[in-house]
C-alpha atoms as a PDB file:
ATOM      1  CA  UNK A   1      19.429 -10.365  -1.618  1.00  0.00           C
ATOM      2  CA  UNK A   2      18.846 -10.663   2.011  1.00  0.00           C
ATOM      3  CA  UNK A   3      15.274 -10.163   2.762  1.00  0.00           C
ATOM      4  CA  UNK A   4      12.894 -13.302   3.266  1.00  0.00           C
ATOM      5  CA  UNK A   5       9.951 -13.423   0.733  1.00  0.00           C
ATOM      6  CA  UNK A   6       7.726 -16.581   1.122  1.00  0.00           C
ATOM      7  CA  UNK A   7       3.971 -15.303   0.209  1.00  0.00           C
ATOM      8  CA  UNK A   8       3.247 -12.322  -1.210  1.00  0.00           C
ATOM      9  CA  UNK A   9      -0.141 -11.038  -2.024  1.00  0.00           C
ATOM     10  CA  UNK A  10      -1.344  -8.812  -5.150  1.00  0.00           C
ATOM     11  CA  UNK A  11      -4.608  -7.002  -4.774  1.00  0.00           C
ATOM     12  CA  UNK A  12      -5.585  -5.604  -8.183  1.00  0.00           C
ATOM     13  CA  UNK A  13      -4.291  -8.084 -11.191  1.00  0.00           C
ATOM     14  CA  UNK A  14      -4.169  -6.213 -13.981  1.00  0.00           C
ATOM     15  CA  UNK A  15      -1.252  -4.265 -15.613  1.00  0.00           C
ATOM     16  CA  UNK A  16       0.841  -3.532 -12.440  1.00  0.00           C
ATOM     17  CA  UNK A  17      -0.153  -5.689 -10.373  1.00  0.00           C
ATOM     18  CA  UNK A  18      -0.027  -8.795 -12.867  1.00  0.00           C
ATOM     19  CA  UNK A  19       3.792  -7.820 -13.767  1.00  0.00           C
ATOM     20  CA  UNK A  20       4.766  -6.969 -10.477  1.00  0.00           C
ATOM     21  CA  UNK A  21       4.121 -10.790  -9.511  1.00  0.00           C
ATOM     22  CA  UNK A  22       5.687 -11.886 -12.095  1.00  0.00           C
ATOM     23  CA  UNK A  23       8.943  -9.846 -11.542  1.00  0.00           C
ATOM     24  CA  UNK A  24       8.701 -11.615  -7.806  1.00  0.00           C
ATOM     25  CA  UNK A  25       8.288 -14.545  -9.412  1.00  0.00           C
ATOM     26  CA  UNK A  26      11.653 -13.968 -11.107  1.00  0.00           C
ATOM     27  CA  UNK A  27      13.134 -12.427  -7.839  1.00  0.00           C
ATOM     28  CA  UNK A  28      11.440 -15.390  -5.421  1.00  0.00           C
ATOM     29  CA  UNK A  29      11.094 -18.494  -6.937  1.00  0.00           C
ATOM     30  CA  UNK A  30       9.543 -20.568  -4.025  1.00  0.00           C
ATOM     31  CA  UNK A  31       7.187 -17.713  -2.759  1.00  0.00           C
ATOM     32  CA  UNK A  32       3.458 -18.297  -2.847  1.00  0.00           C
ATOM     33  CA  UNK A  33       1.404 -15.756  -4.740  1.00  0.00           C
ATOM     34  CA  UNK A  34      -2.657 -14.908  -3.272  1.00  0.00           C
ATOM     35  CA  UNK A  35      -4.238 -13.016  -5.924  1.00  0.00           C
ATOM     36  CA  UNK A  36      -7.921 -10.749  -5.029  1.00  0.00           C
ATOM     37  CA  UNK A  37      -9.394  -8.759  -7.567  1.00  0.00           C
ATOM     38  CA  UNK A  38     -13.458  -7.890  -7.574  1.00  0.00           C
ATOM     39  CA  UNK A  39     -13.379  -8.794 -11.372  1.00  0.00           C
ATOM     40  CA  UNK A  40     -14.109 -12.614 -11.663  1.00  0.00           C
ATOM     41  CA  UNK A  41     -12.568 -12.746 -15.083  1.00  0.00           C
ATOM     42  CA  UNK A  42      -9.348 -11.696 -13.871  1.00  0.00           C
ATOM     43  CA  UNK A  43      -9.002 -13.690 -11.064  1.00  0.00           C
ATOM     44  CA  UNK A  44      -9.562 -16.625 -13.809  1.00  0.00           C
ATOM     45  CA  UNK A  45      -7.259 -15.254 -16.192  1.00  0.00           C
ATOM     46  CA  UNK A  46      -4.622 -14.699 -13.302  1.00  0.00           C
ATOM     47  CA  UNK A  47      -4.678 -18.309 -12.762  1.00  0.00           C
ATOM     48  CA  UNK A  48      -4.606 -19.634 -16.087  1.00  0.00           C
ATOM     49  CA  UNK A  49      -1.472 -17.164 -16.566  1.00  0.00           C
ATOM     50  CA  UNK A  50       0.273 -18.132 -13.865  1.00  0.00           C
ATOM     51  CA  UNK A  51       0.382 -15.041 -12.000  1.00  0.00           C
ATOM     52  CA  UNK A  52      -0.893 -15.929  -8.956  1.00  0.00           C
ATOM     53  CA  UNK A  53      -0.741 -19.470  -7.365  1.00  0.00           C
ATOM     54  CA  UNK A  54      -4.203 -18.696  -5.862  1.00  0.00           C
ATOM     55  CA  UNK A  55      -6.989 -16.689  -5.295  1.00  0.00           C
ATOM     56  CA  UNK A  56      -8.752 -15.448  -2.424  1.00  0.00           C
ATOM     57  CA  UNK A  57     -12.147 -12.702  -2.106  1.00  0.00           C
ATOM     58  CA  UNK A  58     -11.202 -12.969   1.923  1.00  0.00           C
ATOM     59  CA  UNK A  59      -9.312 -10.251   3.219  1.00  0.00           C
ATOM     60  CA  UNK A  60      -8.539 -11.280   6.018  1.00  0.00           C
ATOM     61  CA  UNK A  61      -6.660 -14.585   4.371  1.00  0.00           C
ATOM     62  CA  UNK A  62      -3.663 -11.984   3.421  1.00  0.00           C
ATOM     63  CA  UNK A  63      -3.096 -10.794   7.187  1.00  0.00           C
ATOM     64  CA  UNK A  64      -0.059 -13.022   7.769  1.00  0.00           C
ATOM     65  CA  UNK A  65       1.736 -12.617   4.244  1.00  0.00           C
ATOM     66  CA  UNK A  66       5.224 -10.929   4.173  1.00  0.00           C
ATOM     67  CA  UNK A  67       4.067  -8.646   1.518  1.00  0.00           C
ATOM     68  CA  UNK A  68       0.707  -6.705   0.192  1.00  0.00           C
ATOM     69  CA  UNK A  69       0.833  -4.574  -3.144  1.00  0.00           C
ATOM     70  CA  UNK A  70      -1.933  -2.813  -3.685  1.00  0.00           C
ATOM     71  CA  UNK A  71      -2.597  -2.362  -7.637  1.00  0.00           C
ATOM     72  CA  UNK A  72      -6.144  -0.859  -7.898  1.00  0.00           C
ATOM     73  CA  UNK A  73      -7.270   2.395  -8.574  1.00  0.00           C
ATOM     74  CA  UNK A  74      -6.228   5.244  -5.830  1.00  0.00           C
ATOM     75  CA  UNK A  75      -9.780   5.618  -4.157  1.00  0.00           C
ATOM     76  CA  UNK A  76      -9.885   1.464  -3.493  1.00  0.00           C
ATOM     77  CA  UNK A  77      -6.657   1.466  -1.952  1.00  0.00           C
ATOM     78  CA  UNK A  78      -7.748   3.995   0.478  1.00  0.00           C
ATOM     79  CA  UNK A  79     -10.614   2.185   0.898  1.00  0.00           C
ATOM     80  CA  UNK A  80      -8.882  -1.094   1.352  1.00  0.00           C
ATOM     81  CA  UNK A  81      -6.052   0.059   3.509  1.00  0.00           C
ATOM     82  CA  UNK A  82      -8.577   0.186   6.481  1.00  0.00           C
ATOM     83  CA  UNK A  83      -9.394  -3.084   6.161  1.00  0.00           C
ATOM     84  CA  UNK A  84      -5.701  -4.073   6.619  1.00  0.00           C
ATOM     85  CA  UNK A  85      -5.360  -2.827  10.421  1.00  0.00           C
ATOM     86  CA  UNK A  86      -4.776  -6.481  11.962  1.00  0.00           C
ATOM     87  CA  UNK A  87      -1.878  -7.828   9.402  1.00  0.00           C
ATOM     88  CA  UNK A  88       1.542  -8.654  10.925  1.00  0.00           C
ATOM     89  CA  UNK A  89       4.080  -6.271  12.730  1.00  0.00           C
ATOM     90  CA  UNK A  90       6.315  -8.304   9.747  1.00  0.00           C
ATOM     91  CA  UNK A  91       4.204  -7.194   6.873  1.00  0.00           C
ATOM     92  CA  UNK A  92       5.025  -4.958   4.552  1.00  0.00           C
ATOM     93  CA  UNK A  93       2.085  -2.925   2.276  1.00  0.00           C
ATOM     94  CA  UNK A  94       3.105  -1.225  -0.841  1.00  0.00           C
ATOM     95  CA  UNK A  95       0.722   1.276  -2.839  1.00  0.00           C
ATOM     96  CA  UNK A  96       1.655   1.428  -6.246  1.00  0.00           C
ATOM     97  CA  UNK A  97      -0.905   4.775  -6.849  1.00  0.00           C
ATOM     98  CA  UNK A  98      -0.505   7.422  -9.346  1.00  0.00           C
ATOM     99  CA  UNK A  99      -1.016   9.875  -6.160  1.00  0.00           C
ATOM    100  CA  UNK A 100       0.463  10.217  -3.193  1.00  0.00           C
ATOM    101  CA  UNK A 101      -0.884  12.863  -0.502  1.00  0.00           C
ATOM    102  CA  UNK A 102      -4.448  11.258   0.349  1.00  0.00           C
ATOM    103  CA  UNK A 103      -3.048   8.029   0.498  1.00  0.00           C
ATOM    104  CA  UNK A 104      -0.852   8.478   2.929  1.00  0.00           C
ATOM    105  CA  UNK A 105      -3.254  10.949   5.256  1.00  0.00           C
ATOM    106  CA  UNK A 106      -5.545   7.726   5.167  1.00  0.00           C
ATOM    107  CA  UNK A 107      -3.234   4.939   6.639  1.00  0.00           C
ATOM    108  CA  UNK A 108      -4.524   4.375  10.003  1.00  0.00           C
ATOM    109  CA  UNK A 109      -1.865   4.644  12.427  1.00  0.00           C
ATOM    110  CA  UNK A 110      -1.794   1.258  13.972  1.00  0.00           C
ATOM    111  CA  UNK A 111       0.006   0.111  10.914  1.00  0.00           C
ATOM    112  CA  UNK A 112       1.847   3.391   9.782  1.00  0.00           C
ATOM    113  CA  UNK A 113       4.887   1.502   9.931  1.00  0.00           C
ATOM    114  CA  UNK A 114       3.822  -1.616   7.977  1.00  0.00           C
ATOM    115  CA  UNK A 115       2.646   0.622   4.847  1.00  0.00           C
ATOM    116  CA  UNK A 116       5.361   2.060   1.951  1.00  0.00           C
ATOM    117  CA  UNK A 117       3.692   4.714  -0.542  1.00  0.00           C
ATOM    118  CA  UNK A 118       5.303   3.910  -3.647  1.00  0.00           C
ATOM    119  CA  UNK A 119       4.492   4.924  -7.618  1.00  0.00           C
ATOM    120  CA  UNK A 120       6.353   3.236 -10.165  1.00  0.00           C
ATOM    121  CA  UNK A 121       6.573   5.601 -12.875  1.00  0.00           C
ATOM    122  CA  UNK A 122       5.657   3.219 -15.450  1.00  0.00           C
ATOM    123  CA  UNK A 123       2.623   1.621 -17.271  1.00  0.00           C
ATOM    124  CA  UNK A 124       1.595   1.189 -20.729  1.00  0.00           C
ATOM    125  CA  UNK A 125      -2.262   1.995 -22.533  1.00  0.00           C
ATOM    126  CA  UNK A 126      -3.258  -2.158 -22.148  1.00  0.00           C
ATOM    127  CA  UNK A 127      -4.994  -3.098 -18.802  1.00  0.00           C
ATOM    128  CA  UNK A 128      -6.101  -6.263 -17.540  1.00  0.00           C
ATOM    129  CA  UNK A 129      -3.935  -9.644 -16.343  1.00  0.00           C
ATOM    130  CA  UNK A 130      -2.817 -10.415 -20.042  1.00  0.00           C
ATOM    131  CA  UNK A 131      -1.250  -7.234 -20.467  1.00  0.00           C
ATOM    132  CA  UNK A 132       1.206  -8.164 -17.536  1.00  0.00           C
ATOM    133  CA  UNK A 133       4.663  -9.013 -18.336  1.00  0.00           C
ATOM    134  CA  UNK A 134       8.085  -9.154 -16.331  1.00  0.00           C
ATOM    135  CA  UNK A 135       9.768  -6.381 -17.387  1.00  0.00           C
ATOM    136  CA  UNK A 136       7.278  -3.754 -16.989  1.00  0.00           C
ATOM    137  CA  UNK A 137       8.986  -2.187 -14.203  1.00  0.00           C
ATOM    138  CA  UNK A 138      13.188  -2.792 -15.536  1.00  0.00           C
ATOM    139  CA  UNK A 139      14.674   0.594 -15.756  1.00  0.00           C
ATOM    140  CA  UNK A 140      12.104   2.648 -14.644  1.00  0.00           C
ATOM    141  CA  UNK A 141      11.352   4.695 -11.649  1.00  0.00           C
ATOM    142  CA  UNK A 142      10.244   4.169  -8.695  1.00  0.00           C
ATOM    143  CA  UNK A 143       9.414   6.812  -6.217  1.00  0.00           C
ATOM    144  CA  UNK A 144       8.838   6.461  -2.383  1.00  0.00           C
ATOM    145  CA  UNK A 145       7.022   9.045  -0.407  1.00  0.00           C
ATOM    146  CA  UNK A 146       7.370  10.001   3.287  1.00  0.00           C
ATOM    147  CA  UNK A 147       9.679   6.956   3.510  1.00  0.00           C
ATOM    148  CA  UNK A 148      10.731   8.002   6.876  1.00  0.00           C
ATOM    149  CA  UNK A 149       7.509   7.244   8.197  1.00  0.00           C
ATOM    150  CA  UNK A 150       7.407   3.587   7.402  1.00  0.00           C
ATOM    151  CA  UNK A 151       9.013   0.904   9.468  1.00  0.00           C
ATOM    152  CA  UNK A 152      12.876  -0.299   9.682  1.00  0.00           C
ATOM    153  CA  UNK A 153      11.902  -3.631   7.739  1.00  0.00           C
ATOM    154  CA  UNK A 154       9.294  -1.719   5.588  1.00  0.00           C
ATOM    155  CA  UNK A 155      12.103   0.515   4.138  1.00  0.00           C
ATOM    156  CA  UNK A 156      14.481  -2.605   3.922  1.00  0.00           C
ATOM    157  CA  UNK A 157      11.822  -4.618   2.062  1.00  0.00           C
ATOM    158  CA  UNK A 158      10.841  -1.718  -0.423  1.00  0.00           C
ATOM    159  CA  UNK A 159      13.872  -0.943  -1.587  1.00  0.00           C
ATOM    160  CA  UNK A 160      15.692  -4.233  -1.677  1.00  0.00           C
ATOM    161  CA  UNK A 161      12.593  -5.454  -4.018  1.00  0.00           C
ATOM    162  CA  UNK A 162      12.726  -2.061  -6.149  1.00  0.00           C
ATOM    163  CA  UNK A 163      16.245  -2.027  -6.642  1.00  0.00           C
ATOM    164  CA  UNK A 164      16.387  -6.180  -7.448  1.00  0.00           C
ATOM    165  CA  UNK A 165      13.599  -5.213 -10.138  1.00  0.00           C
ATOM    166  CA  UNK A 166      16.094  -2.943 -11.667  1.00  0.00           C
ATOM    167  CA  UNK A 167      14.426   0.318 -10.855  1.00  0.00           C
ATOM    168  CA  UNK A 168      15.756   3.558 -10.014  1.00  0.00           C
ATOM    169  CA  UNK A 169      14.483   4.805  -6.598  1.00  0.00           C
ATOM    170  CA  UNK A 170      13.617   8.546  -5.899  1.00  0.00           C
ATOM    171  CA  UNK A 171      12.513  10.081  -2.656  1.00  0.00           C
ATOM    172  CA  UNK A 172       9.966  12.521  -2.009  1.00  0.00           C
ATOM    173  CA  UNK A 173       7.257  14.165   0.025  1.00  0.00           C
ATOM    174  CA  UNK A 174       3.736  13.247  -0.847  1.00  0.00           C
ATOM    175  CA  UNK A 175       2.833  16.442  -1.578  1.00  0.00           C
ATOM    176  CA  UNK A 176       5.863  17.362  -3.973  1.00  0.00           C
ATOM    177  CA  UNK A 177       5.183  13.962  -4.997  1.00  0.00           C
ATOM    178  CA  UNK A 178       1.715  14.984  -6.531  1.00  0.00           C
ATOM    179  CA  UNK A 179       2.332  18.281  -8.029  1.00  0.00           C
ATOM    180  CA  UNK A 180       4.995  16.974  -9.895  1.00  0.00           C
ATOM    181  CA  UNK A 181       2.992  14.352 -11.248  1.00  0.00           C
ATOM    182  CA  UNK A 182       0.246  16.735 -11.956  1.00  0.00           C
ATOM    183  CA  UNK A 183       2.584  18.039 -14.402  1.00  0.00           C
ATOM    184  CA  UNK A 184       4.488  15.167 -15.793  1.00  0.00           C
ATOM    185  CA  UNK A 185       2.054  12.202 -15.522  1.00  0.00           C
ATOM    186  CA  UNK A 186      -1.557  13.238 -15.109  1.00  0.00           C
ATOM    187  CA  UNK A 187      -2.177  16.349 -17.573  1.00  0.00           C
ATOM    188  CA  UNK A 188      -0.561  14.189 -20.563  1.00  0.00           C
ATOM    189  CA  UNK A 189      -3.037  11.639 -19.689  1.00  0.00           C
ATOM    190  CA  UNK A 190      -5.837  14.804 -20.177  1.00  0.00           C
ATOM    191  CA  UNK A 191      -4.601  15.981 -22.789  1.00  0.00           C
ATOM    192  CA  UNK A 192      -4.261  12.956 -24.588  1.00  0.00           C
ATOM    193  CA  UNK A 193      -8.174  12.375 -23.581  1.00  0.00           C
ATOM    194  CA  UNK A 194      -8.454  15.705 -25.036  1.00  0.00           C
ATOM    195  CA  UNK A 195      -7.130  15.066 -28.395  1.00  0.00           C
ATOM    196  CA  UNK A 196      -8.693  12.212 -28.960  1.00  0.00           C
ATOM    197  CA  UNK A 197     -12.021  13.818 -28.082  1.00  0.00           C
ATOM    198  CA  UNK A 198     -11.191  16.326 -30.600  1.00  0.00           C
ATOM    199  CA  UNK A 199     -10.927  14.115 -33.367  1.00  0.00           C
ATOM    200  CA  UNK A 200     -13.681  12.003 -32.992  1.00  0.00           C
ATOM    201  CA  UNK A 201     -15.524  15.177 -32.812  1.00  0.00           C
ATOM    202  CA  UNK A 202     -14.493  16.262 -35.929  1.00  0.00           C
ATOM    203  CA  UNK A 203     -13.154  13.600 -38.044  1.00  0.00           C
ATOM    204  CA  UNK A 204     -15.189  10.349 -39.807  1.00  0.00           C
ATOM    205  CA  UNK A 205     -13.302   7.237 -38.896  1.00  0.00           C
ATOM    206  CA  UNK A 206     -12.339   6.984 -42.417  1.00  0.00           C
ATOM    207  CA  UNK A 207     -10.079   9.864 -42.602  1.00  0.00           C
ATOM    208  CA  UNK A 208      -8.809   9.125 -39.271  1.00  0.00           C
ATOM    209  CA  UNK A 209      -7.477   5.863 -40.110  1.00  0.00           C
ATOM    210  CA  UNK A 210      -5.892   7.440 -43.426  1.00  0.00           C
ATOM    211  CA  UNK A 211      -4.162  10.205 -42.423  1.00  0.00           C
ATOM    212  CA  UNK A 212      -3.046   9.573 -38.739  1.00  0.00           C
ATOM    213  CA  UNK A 213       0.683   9.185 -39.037  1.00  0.00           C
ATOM    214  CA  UNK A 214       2.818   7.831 -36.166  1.00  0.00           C
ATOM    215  CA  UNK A 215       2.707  11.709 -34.631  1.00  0.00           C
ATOM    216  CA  UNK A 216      -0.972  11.668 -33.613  1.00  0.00           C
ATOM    217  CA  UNK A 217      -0.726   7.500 -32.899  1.00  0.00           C
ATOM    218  CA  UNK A 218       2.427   8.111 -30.414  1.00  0.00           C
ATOM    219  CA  UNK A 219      -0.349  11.414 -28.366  1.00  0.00           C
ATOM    220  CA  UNK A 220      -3.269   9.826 -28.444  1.00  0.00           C
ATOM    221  CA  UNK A 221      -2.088   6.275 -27.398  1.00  0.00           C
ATOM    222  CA  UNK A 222      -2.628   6.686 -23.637  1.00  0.00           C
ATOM    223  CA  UNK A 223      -5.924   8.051 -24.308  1.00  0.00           C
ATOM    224  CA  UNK A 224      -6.524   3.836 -23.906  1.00  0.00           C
ATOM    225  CA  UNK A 225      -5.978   4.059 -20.562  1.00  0.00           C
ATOM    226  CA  UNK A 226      -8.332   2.608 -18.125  1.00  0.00           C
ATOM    227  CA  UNK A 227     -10.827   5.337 -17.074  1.00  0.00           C
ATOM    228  CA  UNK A 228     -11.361   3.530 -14.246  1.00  0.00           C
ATOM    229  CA  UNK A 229      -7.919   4.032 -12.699  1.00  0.00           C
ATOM    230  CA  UNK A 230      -7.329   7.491 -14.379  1.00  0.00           C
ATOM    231  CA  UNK A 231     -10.929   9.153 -12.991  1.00  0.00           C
ATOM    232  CA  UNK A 232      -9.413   8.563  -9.697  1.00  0.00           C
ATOM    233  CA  UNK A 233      -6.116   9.818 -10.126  1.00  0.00           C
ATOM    234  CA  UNK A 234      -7.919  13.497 -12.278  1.00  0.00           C
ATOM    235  CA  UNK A 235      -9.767  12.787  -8.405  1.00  0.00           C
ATOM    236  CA  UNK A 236      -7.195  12.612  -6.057  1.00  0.00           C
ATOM    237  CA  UNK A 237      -4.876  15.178  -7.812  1.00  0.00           C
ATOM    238  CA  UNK A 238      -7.332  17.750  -8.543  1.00  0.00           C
ATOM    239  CA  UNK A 239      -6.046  21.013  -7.768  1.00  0.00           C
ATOM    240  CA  UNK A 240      -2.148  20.160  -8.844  1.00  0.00           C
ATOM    241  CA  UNK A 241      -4.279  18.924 -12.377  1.00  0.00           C
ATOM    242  CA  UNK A 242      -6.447  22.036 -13.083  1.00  0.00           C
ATOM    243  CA  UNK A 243      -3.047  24.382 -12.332  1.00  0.00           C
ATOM    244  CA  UNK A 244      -1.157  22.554 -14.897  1.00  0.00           C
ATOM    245  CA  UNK A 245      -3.632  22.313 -17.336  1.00  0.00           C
ATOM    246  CA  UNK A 246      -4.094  26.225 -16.957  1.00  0.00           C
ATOM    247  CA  UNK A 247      -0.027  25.995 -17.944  1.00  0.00           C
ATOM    248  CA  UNK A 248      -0.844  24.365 -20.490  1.00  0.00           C
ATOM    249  CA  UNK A 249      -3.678  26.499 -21.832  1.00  0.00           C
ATOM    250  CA  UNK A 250      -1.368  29.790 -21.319  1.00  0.00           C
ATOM    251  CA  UNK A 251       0.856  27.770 -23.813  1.00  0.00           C
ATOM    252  CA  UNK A 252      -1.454  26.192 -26.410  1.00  0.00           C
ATOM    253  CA  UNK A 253      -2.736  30.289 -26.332  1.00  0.00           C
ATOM    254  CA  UNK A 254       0.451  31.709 -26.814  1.00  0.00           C
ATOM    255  CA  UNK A 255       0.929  29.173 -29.956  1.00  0.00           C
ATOM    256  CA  UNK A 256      -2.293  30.186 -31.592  1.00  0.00           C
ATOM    257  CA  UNK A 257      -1.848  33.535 -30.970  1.00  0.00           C
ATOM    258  CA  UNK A 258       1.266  33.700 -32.770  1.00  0.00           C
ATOM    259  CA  UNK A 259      -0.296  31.212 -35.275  1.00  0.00           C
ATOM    260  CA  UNK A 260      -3.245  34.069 -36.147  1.00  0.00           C
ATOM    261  CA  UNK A 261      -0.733  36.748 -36.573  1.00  0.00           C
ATOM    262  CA  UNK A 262       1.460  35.035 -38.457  1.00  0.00           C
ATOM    263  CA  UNK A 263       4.529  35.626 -36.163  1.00  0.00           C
ATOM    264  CA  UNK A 264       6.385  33.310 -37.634  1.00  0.00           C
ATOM    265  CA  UNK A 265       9.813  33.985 -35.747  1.00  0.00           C
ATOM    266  CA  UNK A 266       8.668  34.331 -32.301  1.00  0.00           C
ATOM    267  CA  UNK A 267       6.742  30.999 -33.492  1.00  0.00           C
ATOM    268  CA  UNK A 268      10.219  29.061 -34.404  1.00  0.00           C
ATOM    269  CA  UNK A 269      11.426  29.926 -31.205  1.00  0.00           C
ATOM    270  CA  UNK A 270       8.857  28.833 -28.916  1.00  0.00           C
ATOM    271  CA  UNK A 271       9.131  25.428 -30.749  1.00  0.00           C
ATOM    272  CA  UNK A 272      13.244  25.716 -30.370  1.00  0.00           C
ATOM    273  CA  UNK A 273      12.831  26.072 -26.702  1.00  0.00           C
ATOM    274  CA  UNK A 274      10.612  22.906 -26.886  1.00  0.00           C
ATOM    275  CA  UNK A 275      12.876  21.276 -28.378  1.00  0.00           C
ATOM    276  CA  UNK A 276      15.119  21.585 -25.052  1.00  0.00           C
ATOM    277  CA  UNK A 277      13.169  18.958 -23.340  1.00  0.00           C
ATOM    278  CA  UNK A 278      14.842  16.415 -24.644  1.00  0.00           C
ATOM    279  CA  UNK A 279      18.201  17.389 -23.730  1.00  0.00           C
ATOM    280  CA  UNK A 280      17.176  16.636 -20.447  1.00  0.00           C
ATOM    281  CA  UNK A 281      15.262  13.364 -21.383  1.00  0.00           C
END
């Protein structure tokens, strides 16, 4: 490892944010953690978890760090990168949003070079700073968008961190970036809302808790996902989201067409062709 980490701060502590310290924890024994959050109780539980060293509701007490994540919801980082114009030539900001494209646009150019749009493709249902742990982000993926726009030591820093955390790094254009996301992050997040939607439409909580099997557990368990974060993200990604949950309609149709005419054949091998997926997963 080569780079020089001494404080680092975390602005969001909850899931990523919260294990991302404590993977530099791991990675950077001696550096000093600043934690900011707007939630009071996680800026106490932060604390008493050891995630942070200390806590700050300045901004302007993180403009000399070596390193800012940004772990909040996609609208407040765009919010809160403009309030990061007078850090250090030697800072480094990472994003770790769901989307990529408005993000970037919003990074004032004064500190282009400082800021790395990253999205760790990983996560789980829990939220808040006792969900965090360690290995949240070991052998995932990480991908960086319009990477060639950030500074010499920016680049350096990202992916010397990313790859010491154990992740795989990808690199892509922020638009690219989204769509594909659109498709393989975001619309299993609506659907998932969806399902869950449907059954507490239709179902008493009684039957629900005796018949759902580990099927309808394992597609309706990010449904738990913070609505907070995930509004912003449907937000943000809007147009990619509505195309591929129009893909996804022209599929759920072509099921429950063949379903009301019985076409049982044609029906085993639209499932067989699902079943291809995970050949490549």
């Amino acid at each position: 490892m080569q780079i020089d980490i001494k404080e680092v701060a975390v602005i969001g502590l909850g899931l990523m944010g919260g294990s991302f310290a404590l993977a530099l924890r791991e990675l950077y024994p001696k550096c000093k953690i600043t934690g900011l959050d707007h939630n009071d109780q996680h800026c106490i539980e932060a604390l008493e978890l050891g995630l942070v060293d200390r806590i700050t509701d300045e901004i302007s007490d993180i403009y000399e760090v070596d390193l800012i994540i940004l772990a909040i919801p996609v609208n407040a980082i765009i919010a809160t990168i403009k309030e990061l114009e007078n850090v250090s030539d030697t800072t480094t900001i990472m994003d770790l949003g769901s989307t990529k494209r408005l993000i970037v646009e919003s990074v004032p150019n004064s500190i282009r070079k400082n800021f790395v749009a990253a999205h760790p493709m990983t996560g789980t249902e829990k939220f808040g700073p006792t969900a965090a742990f360690k290995e949240l982000y070991r052998g995932k993926v990480v991908v960086l968008c319009n990477i060639e726009d950030s500074g010499e030591l920016q680049r350096k820093v990202a992916k010397e961190i990313f790859s010491d955390m154990g992740m795989k790094i990808f690199y892509m254009d922020a638009n690219e970036h989204d769509r594909h996301a659109a498709f393989i992050s975001h619309m299993p997040h609506a659907l998932s809302y969806s399902l869950a939607n449907s059954v507490l439409h239709q179902e008493n909580p009684k039957a629900i808790i005796a018949l759902a099997g580990g099927g309808f557990r394992d597609m309706s368990r990010i449904a738990k996902s913070s609505p907070n974060m995930w509004i912003d993200v449907f937000k943000q990604n809007r147009d990619n989201l509505t195309q591929a949950i129009e893909c996804f309609k022209s599929e759920l149709a072509k099921c429950e067409k063949m379903v009301e005419e019985e076409d049982w054949d044609n029906l085993y091998k639209w499932m067989a062709e699902a079943n291809r997926l995970h050949d490549i997963l």
